[in-house]
PDB file of N, CA and C in Angstrom:
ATOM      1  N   UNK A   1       0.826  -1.187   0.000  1.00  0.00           N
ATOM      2  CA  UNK A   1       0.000   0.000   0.000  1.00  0.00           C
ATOM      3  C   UNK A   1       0.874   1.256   0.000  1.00  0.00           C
ATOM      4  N   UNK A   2       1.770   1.256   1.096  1.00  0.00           N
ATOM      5  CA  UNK A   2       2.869   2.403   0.859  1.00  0.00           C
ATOM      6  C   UNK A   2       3.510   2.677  -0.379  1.00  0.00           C
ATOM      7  N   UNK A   3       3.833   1.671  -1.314  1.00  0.00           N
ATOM      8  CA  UNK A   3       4.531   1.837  -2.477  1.00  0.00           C
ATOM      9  C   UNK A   3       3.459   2.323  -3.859  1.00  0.00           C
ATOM     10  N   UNK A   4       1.814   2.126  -3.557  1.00  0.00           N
ATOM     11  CA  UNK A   4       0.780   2.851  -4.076  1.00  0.00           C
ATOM     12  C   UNK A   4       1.081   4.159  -3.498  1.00  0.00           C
ATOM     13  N   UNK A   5       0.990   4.665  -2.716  1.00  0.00           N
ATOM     14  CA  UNK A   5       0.577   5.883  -2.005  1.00  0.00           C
ATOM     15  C   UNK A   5       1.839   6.912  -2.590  1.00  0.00           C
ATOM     16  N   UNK A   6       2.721   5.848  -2.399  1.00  0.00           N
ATOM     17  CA  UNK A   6       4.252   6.895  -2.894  1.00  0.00           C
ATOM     18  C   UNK A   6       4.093   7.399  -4.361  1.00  0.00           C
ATOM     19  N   UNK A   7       4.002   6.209  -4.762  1.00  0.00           N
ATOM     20  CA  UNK A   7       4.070   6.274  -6.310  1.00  0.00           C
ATOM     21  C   UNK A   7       3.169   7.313  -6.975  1.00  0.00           C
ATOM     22  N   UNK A   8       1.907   7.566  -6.802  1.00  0.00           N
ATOM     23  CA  UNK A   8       0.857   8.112  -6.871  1.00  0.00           C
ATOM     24  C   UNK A   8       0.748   9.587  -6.086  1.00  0.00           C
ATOM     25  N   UNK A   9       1.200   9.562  -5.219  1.00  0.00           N
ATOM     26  CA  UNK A   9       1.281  10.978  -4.342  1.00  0.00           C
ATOM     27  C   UNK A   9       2.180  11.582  -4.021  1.00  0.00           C
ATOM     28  N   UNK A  10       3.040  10.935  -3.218  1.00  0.00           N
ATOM     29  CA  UNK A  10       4.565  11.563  -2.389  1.00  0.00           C
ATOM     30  C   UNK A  10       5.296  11.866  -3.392  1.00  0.00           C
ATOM     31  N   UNK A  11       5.424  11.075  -4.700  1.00  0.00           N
ATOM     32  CA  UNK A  11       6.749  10.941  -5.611  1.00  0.00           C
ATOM     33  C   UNK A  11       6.588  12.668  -5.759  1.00  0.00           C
ATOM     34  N   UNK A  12       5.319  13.204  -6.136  1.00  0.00           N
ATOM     35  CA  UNK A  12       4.768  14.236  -7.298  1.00  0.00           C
ATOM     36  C   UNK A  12       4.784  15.518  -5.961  1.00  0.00           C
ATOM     37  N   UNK A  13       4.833  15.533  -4.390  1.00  0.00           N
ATOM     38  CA  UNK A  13       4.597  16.794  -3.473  1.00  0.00           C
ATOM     39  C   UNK A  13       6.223  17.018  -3.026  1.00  0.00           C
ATOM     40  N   UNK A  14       5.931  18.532  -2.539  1.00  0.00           N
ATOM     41  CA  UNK A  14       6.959  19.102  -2.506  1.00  0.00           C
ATOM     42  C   UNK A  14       7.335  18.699  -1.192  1.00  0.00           C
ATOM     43  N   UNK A  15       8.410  18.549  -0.824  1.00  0.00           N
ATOM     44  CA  UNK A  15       8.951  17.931   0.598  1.00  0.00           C
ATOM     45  C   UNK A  15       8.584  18.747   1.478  1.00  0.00           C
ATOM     46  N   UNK A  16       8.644  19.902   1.349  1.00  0.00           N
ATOM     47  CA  UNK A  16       8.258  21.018   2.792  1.00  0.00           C
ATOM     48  C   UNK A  16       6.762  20.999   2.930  1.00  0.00           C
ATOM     49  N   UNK A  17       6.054  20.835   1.788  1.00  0.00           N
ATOM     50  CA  UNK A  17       4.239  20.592   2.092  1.00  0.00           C
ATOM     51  C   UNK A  17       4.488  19.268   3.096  1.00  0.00           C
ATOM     52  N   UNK A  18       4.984  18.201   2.357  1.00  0.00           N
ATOM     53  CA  UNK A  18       4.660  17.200   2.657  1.00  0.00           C
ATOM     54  C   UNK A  18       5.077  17.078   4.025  1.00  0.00           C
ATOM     55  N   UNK A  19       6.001  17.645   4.662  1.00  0.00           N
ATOM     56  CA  UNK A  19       6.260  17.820   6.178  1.00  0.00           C
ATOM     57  C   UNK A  19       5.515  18.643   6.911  1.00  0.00           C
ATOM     58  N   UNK A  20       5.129  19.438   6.290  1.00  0.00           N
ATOM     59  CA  UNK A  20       4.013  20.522   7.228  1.00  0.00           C
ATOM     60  C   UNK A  20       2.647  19.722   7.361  1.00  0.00           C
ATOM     61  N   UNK A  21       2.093  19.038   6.189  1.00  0.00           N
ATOM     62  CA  UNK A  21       1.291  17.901   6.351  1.00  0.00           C
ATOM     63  C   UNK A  21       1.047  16.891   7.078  1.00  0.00           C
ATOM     64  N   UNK A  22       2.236  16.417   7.548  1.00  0.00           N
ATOM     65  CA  UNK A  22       2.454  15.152   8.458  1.00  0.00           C
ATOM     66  C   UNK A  22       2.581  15.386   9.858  1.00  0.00           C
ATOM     67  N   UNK A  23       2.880  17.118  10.266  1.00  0.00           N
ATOM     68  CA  UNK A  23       2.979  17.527  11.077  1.00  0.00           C
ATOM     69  C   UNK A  23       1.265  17.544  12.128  1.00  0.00           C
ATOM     70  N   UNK A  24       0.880  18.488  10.751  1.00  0.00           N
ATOM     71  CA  UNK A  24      -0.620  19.043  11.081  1.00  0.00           C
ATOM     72  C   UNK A  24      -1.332  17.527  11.403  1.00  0.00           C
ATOM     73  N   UNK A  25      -0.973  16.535  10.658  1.00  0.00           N
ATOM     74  CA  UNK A  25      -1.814  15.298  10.497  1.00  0.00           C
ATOM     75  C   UNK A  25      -1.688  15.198  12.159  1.00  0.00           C
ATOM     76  N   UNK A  26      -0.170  14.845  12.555  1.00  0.00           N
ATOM     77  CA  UNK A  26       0.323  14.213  13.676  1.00  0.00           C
ATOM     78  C   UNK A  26      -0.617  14.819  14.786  1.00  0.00           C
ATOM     79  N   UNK A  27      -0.359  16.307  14.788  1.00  0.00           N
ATOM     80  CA  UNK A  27      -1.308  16.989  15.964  1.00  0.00           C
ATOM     81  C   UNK A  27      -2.392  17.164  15.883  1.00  0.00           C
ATOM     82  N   UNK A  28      -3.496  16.595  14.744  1.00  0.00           N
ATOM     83  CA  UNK A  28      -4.726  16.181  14.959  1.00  0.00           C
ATOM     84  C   UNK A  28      -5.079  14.857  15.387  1.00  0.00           C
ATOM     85  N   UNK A  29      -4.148  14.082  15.013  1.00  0.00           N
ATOM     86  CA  UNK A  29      -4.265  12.523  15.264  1.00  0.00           C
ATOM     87  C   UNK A  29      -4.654  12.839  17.248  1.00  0.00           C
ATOM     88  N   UNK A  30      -3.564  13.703  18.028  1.00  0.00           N
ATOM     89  CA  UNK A  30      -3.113  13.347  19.387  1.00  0.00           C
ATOM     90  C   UNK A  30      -4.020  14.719  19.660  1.00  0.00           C
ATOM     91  N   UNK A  31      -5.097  14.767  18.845  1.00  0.00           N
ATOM     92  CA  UNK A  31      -6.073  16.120  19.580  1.00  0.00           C
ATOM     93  C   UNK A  31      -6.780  15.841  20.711  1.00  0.00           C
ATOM     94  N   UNK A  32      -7.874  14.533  20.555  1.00  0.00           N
ATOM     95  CA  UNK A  32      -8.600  13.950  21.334  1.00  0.00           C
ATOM     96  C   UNK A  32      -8.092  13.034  22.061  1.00  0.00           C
ATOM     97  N   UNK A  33      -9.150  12.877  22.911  1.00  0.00           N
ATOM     98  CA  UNK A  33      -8.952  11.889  23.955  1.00  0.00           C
ATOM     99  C   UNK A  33      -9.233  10.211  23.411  1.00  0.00           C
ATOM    100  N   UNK A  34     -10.117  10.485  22.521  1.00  0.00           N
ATOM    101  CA  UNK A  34     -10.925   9.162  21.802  1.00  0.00           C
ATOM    102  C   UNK A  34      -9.449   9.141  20.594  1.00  0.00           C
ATOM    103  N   UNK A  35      -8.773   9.954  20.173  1.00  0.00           N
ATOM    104  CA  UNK A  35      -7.743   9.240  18.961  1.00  0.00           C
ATOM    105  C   UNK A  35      -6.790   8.963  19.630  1.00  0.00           C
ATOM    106  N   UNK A  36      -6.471   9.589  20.831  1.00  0.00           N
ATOM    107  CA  UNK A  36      -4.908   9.201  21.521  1.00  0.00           C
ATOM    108  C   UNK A  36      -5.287   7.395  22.393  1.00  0.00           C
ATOM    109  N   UNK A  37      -6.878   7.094  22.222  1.00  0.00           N
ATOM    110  CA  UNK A  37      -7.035   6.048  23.031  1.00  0.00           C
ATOM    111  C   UNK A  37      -6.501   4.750  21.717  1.00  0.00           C
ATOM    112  N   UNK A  38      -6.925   5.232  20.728  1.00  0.00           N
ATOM    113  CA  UNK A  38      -7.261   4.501  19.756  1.00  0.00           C
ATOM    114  C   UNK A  38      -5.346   3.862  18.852  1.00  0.00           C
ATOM    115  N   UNK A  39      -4.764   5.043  19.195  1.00  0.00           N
ATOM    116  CA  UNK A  39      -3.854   5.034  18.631  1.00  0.00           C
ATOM    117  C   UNK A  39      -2.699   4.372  19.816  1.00  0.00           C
ATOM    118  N   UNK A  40      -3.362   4.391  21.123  1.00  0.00           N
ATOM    119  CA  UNK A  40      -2.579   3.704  22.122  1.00  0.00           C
ATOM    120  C   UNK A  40      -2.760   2.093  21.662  1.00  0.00           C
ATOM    121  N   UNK A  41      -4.252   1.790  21.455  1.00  0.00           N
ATOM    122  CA  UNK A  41      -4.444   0.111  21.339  1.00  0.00           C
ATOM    123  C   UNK A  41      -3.739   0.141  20.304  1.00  0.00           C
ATOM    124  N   UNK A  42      -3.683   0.592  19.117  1.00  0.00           N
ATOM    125  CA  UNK A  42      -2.759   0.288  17.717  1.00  0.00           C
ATOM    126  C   UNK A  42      -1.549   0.138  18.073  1.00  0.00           C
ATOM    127  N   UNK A  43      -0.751   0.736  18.495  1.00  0.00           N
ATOM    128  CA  UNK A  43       0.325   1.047  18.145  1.00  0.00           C
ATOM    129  C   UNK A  43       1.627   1.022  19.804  1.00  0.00           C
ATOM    130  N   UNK A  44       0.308   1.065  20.929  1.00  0.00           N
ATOM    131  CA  UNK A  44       1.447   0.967  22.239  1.00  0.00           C
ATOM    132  C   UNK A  44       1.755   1.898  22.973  1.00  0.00           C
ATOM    133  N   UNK A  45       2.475   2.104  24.066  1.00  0.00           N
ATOM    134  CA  UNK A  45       2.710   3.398  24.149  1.00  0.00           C
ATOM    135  C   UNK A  45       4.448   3.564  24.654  1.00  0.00           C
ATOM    136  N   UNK A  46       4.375   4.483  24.151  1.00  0.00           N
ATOM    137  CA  UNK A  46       5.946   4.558  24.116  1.00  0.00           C
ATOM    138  C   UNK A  46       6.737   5.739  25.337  1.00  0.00           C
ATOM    139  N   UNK A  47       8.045   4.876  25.498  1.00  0.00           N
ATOM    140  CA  UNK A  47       8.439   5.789  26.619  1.00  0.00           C
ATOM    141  C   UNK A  47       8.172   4.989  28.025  1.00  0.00           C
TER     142      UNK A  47
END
């Protein structure tokens, strides 16, 4: 799926969007209480 997504999207954006993007993504992901729960069962918690 990553190598769709690249190929198709990332190859073609400009690196500084694409970091300001991932940024904004990141600090909406950890806005709520319900995504930081969600993203704890996924993924763990770290630290």
């Amino acid at each position: 799926m990553y190598r769709t997504v690249y190929d198709r999207v990332l190859i073609h954006t400009d690196p500084e969007k694409a970091h300001h993007a991932a940024i904004a993504a990141i600090g909406a992901a950890g806005a709520t209480e319900a995504s930081r729960r969600v993203l704890r069962q996924t993924y763990g918690r770290r630290g």
